[in-house]
Protein backbone atom coordinates (compact mmCIF):
# COMPACT_ATOMS: atom_id res chain seq x y z
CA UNK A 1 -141.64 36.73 116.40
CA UNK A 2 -141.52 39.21 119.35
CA UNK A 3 -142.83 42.92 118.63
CA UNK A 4 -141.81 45.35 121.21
CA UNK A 5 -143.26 48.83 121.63
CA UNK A 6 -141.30 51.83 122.65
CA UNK A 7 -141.77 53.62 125.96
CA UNK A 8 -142.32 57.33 125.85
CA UNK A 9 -138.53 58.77 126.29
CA UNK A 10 -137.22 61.61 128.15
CA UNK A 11 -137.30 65.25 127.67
CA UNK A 12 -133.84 66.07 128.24
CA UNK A 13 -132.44 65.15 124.39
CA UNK A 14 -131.83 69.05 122.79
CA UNK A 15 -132.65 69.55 119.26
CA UNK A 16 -131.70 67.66 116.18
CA UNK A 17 -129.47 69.54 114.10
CA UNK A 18 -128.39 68.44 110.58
CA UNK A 19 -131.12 67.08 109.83
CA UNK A 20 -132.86 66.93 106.37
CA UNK A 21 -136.52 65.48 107.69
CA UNK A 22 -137.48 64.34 110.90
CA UNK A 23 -140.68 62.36 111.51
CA UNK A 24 -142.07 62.54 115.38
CA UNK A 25 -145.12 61.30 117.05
CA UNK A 26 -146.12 58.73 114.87
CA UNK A 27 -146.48 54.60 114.78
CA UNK A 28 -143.30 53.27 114.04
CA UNK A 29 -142.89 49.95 112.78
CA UNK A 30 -139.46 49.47 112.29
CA UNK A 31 -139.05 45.60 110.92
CA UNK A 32 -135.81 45.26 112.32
CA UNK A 33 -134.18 42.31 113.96
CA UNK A 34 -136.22 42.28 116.94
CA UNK A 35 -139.68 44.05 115.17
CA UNK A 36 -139.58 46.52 117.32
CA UNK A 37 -142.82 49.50 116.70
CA UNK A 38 -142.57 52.69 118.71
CA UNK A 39 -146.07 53.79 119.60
CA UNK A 40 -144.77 57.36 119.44
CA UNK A 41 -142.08 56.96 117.36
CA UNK A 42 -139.38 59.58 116.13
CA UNK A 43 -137.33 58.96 112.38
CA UNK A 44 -134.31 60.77 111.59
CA UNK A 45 -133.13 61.32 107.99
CA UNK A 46 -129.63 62.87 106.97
CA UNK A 47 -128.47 62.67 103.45
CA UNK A 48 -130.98 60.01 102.47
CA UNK A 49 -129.94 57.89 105.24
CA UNK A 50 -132.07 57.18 108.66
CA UNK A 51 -129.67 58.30 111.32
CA UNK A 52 -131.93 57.65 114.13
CA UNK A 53 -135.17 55.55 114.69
CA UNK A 54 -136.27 56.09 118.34
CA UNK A 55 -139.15 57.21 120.93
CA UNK A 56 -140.30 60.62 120.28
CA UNK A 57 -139.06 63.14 122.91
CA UNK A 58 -140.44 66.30 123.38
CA UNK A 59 -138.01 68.55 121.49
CA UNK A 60 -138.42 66.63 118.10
CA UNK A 61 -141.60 68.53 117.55
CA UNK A 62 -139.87 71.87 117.58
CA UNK A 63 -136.13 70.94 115.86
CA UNK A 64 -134.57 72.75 113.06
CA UNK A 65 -134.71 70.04 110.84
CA UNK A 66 -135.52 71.23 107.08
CA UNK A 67 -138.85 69.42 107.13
CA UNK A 68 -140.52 68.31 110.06
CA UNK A 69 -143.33 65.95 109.41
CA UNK A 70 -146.23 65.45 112.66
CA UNK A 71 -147.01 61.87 112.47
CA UNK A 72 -150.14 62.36 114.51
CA UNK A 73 -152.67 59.58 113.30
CA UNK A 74 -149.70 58.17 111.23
CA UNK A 75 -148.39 54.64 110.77
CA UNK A 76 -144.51 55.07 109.36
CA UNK A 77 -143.20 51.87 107.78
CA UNK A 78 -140.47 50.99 105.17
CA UNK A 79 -141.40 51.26 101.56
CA UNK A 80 -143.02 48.36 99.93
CA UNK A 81 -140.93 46.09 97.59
CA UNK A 82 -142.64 44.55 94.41
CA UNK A 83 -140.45 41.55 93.94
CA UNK A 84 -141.47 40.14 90.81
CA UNK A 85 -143.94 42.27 88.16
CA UNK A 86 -144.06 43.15 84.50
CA UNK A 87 -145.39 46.71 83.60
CA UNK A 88 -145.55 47.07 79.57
CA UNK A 89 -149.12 46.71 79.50
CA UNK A 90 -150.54 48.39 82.36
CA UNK A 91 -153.41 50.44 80.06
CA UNK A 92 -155.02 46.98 79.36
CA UNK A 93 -156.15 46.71 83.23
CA UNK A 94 -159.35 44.83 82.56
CA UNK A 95 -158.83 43.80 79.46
CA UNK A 96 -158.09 39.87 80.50
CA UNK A 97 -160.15 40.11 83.60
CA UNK A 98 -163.22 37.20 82.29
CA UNK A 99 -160.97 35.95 79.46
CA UNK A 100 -161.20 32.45 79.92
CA UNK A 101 -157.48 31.11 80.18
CA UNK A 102 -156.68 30.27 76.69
CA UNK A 103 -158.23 33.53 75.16
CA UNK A 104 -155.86 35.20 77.61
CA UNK A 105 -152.90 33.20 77.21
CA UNK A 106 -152.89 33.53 73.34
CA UNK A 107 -154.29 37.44 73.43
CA UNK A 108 -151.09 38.32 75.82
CA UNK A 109 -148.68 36.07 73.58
CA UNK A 110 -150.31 37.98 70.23
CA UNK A 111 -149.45 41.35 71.94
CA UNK A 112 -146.03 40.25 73.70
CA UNK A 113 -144.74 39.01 70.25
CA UNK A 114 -145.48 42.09 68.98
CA UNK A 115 -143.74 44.63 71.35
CA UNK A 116 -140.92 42.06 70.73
CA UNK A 117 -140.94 43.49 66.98
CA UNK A 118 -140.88 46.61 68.23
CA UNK A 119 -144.70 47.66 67.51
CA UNK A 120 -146.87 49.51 70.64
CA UNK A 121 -144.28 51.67 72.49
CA UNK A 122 -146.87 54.53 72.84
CA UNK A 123 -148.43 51.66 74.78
CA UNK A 124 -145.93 50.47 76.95
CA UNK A 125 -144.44 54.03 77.88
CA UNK A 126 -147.81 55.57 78.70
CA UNK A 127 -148.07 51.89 80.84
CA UNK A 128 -144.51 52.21 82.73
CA UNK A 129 -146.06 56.08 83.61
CA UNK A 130 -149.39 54.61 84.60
CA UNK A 131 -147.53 51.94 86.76
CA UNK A 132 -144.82 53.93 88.11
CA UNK A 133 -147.82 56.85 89.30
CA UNK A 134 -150.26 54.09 91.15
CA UNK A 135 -147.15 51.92 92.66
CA UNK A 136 -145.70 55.09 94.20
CA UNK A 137 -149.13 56.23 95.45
CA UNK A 138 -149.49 52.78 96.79
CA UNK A 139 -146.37 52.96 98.78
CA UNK A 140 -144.53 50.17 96.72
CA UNK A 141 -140.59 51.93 96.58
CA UNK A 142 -139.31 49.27 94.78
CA UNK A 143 -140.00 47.09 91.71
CA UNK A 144 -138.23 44.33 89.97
CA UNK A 145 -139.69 44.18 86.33
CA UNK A 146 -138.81 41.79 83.68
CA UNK A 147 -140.48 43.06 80.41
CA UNK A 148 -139.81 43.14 76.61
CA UNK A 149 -138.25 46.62 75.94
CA UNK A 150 -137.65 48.14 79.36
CA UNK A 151 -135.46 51.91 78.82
CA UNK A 152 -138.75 53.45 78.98
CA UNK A 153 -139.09 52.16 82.27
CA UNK A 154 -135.68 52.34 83.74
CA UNK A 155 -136.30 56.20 82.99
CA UNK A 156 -139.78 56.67 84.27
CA UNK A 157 -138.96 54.71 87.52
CA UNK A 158 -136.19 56.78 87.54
CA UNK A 159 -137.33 60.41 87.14
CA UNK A 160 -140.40 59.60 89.34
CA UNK A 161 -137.56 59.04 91.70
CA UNK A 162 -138.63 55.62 92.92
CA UNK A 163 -136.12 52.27 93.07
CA UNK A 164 -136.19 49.86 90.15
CA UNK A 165 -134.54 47.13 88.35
CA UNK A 166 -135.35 46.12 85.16
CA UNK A 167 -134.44 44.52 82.20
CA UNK A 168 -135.61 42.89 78.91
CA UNK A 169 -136.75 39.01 78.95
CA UNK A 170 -134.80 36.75 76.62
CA UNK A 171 -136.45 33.43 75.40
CA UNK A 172 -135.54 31.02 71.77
CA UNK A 173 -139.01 29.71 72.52
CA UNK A 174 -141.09 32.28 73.39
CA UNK A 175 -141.64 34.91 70.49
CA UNK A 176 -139.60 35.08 67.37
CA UNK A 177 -136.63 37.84 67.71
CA UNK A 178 -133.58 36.55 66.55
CA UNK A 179 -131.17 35.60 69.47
CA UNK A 180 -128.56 37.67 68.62
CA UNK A 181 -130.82 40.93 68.81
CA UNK A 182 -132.08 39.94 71.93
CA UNK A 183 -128.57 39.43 73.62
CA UNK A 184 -127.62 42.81 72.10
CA UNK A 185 -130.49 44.50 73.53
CA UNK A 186 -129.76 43.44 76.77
CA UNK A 187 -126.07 44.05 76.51
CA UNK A 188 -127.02 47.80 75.22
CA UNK A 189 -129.28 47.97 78.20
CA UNK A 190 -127.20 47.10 80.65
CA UNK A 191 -124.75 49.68 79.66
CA UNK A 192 -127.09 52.34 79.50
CA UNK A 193 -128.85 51.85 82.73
CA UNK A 194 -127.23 50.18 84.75
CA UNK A 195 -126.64 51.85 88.60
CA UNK A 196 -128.06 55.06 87.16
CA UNK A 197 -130.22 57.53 88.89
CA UNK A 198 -128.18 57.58 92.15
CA UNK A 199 -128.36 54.58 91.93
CA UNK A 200 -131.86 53.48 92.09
CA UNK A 201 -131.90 52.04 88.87
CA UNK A 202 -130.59 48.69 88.35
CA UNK A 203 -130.43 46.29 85.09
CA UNK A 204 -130.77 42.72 85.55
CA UNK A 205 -130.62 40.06 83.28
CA UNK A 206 -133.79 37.64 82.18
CA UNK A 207 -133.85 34.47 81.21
CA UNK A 208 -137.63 34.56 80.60
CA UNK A 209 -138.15 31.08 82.03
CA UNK A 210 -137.41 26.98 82.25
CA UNK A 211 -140.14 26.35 79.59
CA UNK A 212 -139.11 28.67 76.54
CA UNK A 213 -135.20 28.42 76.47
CA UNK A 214 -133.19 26.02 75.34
CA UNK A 215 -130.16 24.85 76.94
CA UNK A 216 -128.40 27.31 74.48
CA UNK A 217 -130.22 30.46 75.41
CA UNK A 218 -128.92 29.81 79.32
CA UNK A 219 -125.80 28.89 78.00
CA UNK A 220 -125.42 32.26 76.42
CA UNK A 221 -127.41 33.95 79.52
CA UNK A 222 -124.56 32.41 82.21
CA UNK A 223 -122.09 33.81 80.02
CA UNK A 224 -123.43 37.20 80.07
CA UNK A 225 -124.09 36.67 83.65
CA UNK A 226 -119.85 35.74 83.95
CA UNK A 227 -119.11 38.94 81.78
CA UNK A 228 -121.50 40.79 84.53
CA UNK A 229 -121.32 39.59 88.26
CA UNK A 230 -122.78 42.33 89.58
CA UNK A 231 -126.09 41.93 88.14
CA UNK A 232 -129.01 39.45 89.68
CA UNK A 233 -130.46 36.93 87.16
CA UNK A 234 -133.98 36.94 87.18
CA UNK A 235 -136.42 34.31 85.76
CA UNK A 236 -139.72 32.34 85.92
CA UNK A 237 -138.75 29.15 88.02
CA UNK A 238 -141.17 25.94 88.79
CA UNK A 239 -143.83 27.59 87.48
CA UNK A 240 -145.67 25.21 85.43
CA UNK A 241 -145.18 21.05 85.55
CA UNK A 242 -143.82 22.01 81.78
CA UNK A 243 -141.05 23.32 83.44
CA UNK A 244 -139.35 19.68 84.55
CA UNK A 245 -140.18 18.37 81.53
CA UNK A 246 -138.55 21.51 79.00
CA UNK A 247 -135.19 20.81 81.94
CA UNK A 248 -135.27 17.21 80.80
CA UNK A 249 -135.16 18.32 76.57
CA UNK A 250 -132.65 20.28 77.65
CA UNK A 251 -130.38 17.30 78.52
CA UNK A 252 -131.13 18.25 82.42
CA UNK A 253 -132.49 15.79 85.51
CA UNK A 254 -134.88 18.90 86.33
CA UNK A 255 -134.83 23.16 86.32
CA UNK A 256 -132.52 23.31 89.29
CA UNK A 257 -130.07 20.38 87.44
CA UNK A 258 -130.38 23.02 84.24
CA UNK A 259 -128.92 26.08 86.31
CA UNK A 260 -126.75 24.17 87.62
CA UNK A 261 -124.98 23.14 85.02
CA UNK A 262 -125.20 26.60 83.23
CA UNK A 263 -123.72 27.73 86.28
CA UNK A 264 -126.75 30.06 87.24
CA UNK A 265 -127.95 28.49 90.57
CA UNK A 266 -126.64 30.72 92.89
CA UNK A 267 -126.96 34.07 95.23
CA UNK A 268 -128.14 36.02 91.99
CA UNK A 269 -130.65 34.09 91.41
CA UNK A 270 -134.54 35.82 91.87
CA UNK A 271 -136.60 33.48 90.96
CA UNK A 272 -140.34 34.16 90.21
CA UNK A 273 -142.85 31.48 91.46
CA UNK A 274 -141.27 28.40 92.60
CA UNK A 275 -145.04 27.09 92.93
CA UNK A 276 -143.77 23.19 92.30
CA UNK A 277 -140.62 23.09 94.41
CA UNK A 278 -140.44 19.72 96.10
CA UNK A 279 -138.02 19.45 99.31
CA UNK A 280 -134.79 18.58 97.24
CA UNK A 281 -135.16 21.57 95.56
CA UNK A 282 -135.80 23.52 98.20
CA UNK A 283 -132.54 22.24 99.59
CA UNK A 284 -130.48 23.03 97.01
CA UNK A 285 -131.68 26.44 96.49
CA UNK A 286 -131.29 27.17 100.02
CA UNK A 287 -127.78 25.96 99.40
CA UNK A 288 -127.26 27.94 96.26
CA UNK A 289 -128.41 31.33 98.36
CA UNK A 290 -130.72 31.87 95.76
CA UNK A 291 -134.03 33.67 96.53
CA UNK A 292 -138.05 33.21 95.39
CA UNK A 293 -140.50 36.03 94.91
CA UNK A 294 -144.21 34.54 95.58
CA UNK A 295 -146.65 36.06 93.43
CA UNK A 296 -150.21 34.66 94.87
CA UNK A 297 -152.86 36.55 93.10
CA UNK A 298 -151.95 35.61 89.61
CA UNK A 299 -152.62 32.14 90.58
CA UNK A 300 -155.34 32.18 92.69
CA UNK A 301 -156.86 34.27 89.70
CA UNK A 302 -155.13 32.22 86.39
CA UNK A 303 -154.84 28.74 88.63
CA UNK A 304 -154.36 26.04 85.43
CA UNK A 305 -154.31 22.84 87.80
CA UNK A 306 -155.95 22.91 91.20
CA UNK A 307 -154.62 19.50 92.08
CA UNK A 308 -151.37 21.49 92.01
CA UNK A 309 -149.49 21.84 95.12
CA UNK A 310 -149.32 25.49 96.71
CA UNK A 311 -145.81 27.16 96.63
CA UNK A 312 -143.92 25.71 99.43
CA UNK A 313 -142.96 29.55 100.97
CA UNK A 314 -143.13 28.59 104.56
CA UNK A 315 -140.74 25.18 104.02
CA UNK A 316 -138.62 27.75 101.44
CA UNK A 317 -138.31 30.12 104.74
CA UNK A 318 -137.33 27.85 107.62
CA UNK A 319 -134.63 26.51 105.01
CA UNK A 320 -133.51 29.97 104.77
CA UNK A 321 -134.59 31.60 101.39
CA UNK A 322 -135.27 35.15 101.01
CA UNK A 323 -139.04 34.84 100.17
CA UNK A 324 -140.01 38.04 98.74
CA UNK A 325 -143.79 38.60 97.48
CA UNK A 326 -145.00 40.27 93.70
CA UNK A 327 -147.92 41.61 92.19
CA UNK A 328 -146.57 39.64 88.74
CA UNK A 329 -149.06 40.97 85.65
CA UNK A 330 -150.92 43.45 87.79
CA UNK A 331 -153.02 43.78 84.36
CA UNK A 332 -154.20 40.46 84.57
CA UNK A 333 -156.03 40.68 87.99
CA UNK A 334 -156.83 44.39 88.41
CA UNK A 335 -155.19 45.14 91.63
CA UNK A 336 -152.24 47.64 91.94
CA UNK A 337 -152.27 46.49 95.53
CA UNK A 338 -149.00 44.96 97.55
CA UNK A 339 -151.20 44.78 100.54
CA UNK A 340 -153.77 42.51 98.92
CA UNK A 341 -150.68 40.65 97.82
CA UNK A 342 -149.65 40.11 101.53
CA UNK A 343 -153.30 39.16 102.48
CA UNK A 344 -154.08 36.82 99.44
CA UNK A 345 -150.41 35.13 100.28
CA UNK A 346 -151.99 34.07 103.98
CA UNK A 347 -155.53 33.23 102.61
CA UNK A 348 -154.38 30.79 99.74
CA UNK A 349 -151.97 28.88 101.77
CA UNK A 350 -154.70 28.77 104.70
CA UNK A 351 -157.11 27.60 102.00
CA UNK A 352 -154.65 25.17 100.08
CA UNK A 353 -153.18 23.95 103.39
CA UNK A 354 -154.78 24.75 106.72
CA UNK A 355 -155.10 28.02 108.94
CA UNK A 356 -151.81 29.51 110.87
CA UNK A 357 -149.55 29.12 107.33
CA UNK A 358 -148.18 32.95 108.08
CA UNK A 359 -148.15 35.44 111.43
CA UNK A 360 -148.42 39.01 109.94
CA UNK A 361 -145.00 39.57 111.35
CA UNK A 362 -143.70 37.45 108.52
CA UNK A 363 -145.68 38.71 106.01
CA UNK A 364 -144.87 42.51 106.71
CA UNK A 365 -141.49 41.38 106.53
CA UNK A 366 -142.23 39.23 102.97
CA UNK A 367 -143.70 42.55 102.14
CA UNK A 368 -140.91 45.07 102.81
CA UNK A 369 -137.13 43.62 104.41
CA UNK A 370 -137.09 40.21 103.04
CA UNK A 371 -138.50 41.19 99.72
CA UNK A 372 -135.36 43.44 99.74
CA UNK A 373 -133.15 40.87 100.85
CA UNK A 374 -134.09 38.66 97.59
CA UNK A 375 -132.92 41.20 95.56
CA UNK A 376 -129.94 41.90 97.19
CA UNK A 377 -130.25 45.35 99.01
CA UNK A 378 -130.86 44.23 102.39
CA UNK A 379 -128.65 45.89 103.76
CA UNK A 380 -129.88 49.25 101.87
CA UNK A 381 -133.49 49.31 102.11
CA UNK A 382 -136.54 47.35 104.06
CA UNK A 383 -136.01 48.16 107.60
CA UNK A 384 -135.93 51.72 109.30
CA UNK A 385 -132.79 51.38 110.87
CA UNK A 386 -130.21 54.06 111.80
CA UNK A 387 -127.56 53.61 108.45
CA UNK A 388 -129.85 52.58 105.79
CA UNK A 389 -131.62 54.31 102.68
CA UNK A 390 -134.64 56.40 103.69
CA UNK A 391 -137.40 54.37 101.64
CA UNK A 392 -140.09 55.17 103.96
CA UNK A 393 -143.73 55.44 103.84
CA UNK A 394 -146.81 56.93 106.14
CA UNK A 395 -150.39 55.54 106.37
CA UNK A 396 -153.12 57.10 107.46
CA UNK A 397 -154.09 55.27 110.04
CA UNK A 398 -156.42 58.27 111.81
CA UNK A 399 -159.46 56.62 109.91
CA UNK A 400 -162.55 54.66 111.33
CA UNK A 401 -161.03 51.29 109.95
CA UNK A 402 -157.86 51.63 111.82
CA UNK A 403 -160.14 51.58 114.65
CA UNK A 404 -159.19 50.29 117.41
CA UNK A 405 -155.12 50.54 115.98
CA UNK A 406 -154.25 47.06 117.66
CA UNK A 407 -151.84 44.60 116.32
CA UNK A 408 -150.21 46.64 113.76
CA UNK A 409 -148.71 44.01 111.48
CA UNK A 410 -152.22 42.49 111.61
CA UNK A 411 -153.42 45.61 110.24
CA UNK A 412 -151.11 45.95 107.50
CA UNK A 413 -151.38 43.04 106.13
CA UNK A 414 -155.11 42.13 106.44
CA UNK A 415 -156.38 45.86 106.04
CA UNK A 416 -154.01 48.59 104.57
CA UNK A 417 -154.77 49.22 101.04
CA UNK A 418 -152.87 51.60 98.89
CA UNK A 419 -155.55 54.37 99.46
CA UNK A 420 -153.88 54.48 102.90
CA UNK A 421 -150.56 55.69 102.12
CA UNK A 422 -150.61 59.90 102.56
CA UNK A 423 -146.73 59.94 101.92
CA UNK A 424 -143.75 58.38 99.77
CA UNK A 425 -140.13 59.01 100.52
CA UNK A 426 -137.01 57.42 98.64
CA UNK A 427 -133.86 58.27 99.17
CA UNK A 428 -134.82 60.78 101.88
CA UNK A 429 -136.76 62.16 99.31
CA UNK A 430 -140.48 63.30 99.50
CA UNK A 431 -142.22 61.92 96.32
CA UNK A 432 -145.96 62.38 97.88
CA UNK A 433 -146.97 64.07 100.31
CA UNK A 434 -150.52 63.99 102.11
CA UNK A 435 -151.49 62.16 98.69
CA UNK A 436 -149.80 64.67 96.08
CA UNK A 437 -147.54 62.96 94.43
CA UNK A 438 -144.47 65.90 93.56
CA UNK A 439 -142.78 64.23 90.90
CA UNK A 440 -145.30 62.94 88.50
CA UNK A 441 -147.97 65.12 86.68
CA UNK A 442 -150.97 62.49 87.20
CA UNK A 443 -153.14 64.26 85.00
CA UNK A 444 -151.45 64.19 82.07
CA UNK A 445 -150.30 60.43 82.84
CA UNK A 446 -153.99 59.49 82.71
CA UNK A 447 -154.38 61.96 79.40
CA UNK A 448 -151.86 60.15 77.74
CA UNK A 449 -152.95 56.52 78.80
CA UNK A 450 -156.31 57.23 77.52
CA UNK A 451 -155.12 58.25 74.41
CA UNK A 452 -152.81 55.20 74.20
CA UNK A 453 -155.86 52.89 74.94
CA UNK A 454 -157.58 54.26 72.05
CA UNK A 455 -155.53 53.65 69.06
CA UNK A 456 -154.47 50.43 70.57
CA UNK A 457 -158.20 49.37 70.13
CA UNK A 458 -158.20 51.30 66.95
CA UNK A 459 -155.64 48.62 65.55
CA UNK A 460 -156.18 46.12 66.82
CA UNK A 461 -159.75 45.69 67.09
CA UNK A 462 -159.77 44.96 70.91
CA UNK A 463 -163.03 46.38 72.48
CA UNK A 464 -162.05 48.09 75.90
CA UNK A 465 -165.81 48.80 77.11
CA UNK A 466 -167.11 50.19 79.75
CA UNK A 467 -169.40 46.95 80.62
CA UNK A 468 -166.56 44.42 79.59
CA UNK A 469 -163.42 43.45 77.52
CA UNK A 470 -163.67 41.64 74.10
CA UNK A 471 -160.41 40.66 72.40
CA UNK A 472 -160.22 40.47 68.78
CA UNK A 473 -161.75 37.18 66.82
CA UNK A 474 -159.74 33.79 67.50
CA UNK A 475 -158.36 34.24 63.72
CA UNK A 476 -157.08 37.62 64.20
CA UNK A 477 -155.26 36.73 67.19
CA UNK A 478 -153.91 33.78 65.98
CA UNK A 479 -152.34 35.41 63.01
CA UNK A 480 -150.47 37.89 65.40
CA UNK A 481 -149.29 34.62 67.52
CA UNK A 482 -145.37 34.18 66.85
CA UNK A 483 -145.25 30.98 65.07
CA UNK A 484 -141.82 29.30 64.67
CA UNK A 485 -140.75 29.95 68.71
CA UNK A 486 -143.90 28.25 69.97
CA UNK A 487 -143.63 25.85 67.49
CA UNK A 488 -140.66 24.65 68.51
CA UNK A 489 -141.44 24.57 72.11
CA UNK A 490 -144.89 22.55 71.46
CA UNK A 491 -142.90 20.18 69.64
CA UNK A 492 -140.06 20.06 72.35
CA UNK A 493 -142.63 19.71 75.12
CA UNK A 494 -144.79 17.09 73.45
CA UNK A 495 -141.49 15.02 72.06
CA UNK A 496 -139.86 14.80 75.34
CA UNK A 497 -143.13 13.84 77.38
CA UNK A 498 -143.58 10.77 75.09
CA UNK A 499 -139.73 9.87 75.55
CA UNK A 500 -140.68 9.91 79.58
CA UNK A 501 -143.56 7.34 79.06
CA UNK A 502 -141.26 4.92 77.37
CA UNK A 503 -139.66 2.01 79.55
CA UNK A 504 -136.10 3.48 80.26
């Protein structure tokens, strides 16, 4: 990829006029077309819309903008896009950090099944404040959340005046809520929350995944999908090597053959993971326009096979997929940190494969533009370009660590972190500013997350120390467990690997 820096330009430009915010004299790096970075760089907002990304000239540092911004010692990039997360259970950072995978697995299933009943929403609301406070101080703009009972969300995003799309996970396998409810829910959702808040806020629909539904539950999910085709489907794809073999009980060749059939495979599709795609289905999905977020940490953390074959992002690229990256369950490897996604993205598929996997080029744009482009607002947000949304952030890169500020997309990727980012704007709006967030009282989100935390270990009998987590005894959690969903998808699983052993 080619990155051109601006020349200095001339002085003979008068003064912007009309404009809301202008940002001059900073380290622009655009991640447009051609990756073009300003070294002294000039943005131009009107209306929430960048009307002009160019060289600085000398009257932009006295115009009569409303706000003028010196980006001395600043590094000005487009917001960060968190392709694929889950937020409900934020508070319990640490809590599954030296589980051992099984004490996780059936600890987050216990409390999952739960919410699902509709128990812990002090929990999950204080966690969609919690999340929504440290993604906007870590200059990520916009999520894409699948959780269990999302309003609360939708309206903190919202309010905090960040970008978001959410909705609640459906699954026949997966917990025990009646279908019906579940499809309600969503339906109820969608109504309430879909394209509000200017627009920032966006339902989506959620198959949870291809290794807790049945055919059924996609066959209902593509005809919600019909009834809405203006919403992205979003789902857990390739994830596990259970995933083939739930495709195949489900009268399916494989995942993709599922979709298919449902009718699901196509340019809606976001699909989380993708970690066992072989080159067919990369093919088709390049076919189908579908996209893949690539969530590294929570494997390189939670890996269940290392055998396993890395995700295939760079084949899933050159085919044409919009390869997008997420933080996934933040909670379950303590980082709040879309940088460190970027950086543990090159470093695993170095490690898994061999060294020059990634330039930093590609993953700034993984990290901002072609995260966007998976969820379909590419044309909105990503890039600073004249015409699109201003979701823009500054780093401050005036700091001995910056030092010497070479190779910018280098630096992002390998050494930003969100204690970088001074200011947040969305929508032309300034959330933070030199690290004061405006739209979020952060003191009262932590008093009310630390109150959360401690009747949540008051019933349940979780120990959040400050020396370590312990979860509740193996009996306890297995009694909060949902019993006849998992059940059946055991018995699916284990039915339809003997019938593959079996001469055909």
């Amino acid at each position: 990829m080619t990155v051109t820096t601006g020349e200095l330009g001339d002085t003979t430009e008068g003064a912007i006029s009309d404009a809301d915010l202008v940002v001059h004299d900073a380290v622009v790096l655009t991640v447009d077309e051609d990756n073009r970075i300003y070294e002294n760089g000039t943005v131009v907002v009107e209306d929430g819309v960048l009307t002009d990304v160019r060289t600085t000239r000398d009257r932009d540092r006295a115009c009569d903008a409303n706000r003028v911004i010196d980006g001395e010692g600043r590094l000005v990039m487009p917001g960060l896009v968190n392709a694929h997360t889950h937020l409900e259970l934020t508070p319990l950072l640490g809590a599954f950090s030296d589980l051992d995978l099984m004490e996780m697995m059936s600890g987050m299933t216990a409390i999952y099944g739960q919410i699902a009943d509709g128990d812990y929403d002090y929990l999950t609301e204080a966690g969609y404040e919690l999340a929504a406070l440290n993604f906007l101080a870590g200059g990520v703009t916009t999520v894409n959340s699948m959780d269990v009972r999302p309003s609360a969300g939708a309206e903190t995003f919202g309010e905090a005046g960040l970008r978001g799309f959410f909705g609640p996970a459906l699954s026949d396998l997966f917990w025990d809520v009646p279908v019906d409810e579940q499809f309600d829910r969503a339906r109820d959702f969608i109504d309430e929350y879909h394209d509000t808040y200017g627009g920032r806020i966006r339902a989506t629909i959620n198959p949870h995944d291809d290794w807790s539904c049945t055919r059924e539950l996609w066959e209902r999910t593509a005809a919600l999908a019909a009834e809405r085709p203006d919403l992205l489907v979003h789902t857990h794809l390739l994830e596990l090597k259970e995933s083939n073999t739930m495709a195949r009980a489900n009268g399916a060749e494989d995942s993709l053959d599922l979709l298919d059939d449902v009718g699901l495979l196509d340019d809606r599709l976001v699909a989380a993971h993708f970690r066992l795609a072989d080159d067919e289905d990369i093919r088709r999905t390049a076919e189908a326009d579908a996209s893949v977020a690539h969530c590294p940490s929570i494997f390189c953390y939670w890996n269940t096979d290392g055998d396993v074959q890395w995700t295939p992002v760079p084949e899933l690229r050159a085919a044409g997929v919009d390869v997008g990256l997420g933080i996934d369950d933040h909670y379950w490897h303590d980082s709040y940190s879309m940088f460190g996604e970027a950086r543990q993205a090159r470093l695993a598929a170095n490690l898994k494969r061999s060294a020059g996997q990634y330039s930093s080029m590609e993953l700034v744009r993984m990290l901002t533009v072609e995260g966007a482009e998976a969820l379909g607002i590419g044309d909105e947000v990503g890039s600073l370009e004249p015409g699109k949304r201003a979701d823009v952030i500054l780093l401050d890169v005036d700091k001995p660590k910056f030092t010497p500020l070479t190779n910018i997309p280098a630096q992002v990727t390998n050494n930003a972190a969100p204690a970088d980012v001074a200011t947040v704007i969305v929508d032309g709006d300034v959330l933070m500013e030199d690290g004061d967030v405006k739209t979020m009282d952060a003191d009262a989100v932590r008093d009310r997350v630390g109150t959360a935390v401690d009747r949540f270990e008051a019933e349940t009998d979780w120990d959040l120390g400050l020396g370590e987590s312990e979860p509740p005894s193996t009996l306890d959690v297995a009694r909060d467990v949902p019993k006849r969903g998992p059940a059946q998808l055991l018995g699916r699983l284990v039915f339809q690997s003997i019938k593959d052993r079996l001469p055909s």
